[in-house]
C-alpha atoms as a PDB file:
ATOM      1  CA  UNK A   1     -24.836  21.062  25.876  1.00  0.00           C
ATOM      2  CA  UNK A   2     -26.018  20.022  22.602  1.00  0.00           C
ATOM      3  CA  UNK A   3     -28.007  17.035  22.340  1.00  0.00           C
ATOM      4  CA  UNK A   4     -27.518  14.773  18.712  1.00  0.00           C
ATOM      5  CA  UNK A   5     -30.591  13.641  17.505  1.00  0.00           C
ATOM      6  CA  UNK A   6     -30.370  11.012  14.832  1.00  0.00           C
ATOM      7  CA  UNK A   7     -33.476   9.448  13.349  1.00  0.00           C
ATOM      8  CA  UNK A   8     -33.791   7.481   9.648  1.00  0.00           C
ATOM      9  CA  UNK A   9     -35.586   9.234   7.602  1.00  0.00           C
ATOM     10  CA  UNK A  10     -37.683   6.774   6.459  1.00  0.00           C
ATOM     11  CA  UNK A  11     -39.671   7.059   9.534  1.00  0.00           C
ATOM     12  CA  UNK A  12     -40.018  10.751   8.415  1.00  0.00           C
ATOM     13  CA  UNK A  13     -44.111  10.818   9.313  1.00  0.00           C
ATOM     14  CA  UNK A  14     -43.918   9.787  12.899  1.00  0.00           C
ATOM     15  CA  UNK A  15     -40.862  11.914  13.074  1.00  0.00           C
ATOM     16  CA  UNK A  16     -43.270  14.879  12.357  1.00  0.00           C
ATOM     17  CA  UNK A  17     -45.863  13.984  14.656  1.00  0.00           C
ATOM     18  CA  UNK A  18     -43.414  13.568  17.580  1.00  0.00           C
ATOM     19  CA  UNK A  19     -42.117  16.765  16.786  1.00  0.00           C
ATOM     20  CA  UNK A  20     -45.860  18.244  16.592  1.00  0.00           C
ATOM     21  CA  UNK A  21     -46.140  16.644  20.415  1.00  0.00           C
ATOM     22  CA  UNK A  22     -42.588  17.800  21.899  1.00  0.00           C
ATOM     23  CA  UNK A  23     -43.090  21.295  20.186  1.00  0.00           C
ATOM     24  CA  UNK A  24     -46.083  21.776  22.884  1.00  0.00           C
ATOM     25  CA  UNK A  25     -44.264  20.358  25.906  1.00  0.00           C
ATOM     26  CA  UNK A  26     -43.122  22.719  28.932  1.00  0.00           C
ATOM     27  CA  UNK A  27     -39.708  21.739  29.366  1.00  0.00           C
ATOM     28  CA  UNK A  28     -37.650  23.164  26.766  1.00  0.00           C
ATOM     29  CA  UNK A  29     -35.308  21.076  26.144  1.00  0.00           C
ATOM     30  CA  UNK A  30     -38.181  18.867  24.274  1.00  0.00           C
ATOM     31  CA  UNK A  31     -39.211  21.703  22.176  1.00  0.00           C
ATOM     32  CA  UNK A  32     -35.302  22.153  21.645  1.00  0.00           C
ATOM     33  CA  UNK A  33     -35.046  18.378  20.604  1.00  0.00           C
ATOM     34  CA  UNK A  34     -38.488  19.321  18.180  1.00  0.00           C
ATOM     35  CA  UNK A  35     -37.097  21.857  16.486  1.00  0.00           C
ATOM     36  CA  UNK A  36     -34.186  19.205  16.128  1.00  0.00           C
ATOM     37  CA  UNK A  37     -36.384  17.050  14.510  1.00  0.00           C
ATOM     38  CA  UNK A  38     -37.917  19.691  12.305  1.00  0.00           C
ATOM     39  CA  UNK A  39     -35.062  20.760  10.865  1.00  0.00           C
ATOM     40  CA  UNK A  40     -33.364  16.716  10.027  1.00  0.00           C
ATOM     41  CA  UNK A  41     -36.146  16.506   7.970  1.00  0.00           C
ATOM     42  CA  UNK A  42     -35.613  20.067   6.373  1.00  0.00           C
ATOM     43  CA  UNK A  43     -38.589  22.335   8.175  1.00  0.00           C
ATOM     44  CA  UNK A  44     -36.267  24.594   8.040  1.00  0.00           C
ATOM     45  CA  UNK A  45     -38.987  27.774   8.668  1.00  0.00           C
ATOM     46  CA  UNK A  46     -40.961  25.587  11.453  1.00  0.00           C
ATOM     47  CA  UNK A  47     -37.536  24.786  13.267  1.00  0.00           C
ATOM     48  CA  UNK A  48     -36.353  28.377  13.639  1.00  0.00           C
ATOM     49  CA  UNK A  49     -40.258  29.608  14.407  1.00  0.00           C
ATOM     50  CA  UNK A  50     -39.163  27.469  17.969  1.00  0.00           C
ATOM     51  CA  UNK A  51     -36.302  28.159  18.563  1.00  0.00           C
ATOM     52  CA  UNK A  52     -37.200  31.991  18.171  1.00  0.00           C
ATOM     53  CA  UNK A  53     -40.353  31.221  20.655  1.00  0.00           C
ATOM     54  CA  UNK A  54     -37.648  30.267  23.297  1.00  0.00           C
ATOM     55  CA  UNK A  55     -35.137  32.386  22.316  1.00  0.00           C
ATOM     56  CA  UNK A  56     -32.563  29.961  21.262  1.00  0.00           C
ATOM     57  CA  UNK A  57     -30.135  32.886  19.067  1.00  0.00           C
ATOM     58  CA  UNK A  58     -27.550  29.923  18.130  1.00  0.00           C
ATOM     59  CA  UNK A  59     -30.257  27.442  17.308  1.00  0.00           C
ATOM     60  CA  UNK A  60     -32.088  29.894  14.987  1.00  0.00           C
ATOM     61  CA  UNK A  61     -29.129  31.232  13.355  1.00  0.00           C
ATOM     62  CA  UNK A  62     -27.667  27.803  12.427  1.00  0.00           C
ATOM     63  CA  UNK A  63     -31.087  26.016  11.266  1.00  0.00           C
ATOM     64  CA  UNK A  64     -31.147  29.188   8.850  1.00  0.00           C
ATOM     65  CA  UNK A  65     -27.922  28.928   7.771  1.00  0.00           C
ATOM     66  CA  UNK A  66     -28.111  25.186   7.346  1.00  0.00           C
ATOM     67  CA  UNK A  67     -31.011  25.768   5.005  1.00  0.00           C
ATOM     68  CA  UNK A  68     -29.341  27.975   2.826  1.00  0.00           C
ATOM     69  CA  UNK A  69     -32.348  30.058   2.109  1.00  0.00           C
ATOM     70  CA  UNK A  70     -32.088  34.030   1.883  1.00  0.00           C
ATOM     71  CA  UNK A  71     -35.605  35.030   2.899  1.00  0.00           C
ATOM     72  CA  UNK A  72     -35.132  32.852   5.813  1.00  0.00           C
ATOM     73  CA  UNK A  73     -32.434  34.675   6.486  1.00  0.00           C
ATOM     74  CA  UNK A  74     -33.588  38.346   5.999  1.00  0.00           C
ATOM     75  CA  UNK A  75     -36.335  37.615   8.222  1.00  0.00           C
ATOM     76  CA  UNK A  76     -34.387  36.099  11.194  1.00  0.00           C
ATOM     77  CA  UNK A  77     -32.147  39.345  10.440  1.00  0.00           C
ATOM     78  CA  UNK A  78     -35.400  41.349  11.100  1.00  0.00           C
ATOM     79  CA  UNK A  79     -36.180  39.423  13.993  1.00  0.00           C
ATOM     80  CA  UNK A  80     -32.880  39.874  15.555  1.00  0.00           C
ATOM     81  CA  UNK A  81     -32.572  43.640  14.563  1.00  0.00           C
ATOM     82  CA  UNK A  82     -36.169  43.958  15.788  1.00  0.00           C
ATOM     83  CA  UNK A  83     -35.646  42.200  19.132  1.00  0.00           C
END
């Protein structure tokens, strides 16, 4: 059940420190909605560092895909190989 976040990003410093608070809360469908928030504005690595915590597979794999960086790639590669 995906859940659409969508926040301006001009109110990209409160954005973070929401995120900062969700990230730490029990239920996970905040921390799911954190990572959310992380990766709108582009913490890509932070974003897939939850969803790996909670082992969210789909979440991880598209936030690193989304970013279109390699290393974050290879790494979730290793992660996933690893696990």
């Amino acid at each position: 059940m995906p859940c659409l976040v969508s926040l301006p990003l001009s109110f990209a410093p409160s954005q973070l420190g929401l995120a900062a608070r969700l990230e730490k809360h029990e239920l996970i469908e905040f921390r799911r909605l954190a990572a959310m928030v992380y990766k709108q504005n582009q913490k890509w690595r932070r974003a897939v560092e939850l969803a790996q915590a909670d082992g969210l597979f789909r979440d991880a794999m598209e936030t690193t895909a989304q970013s279109g960086e390699a290393e974050l790639a290879e790494e979730l590669l290793r992660w996933v190989a690893a696990g």
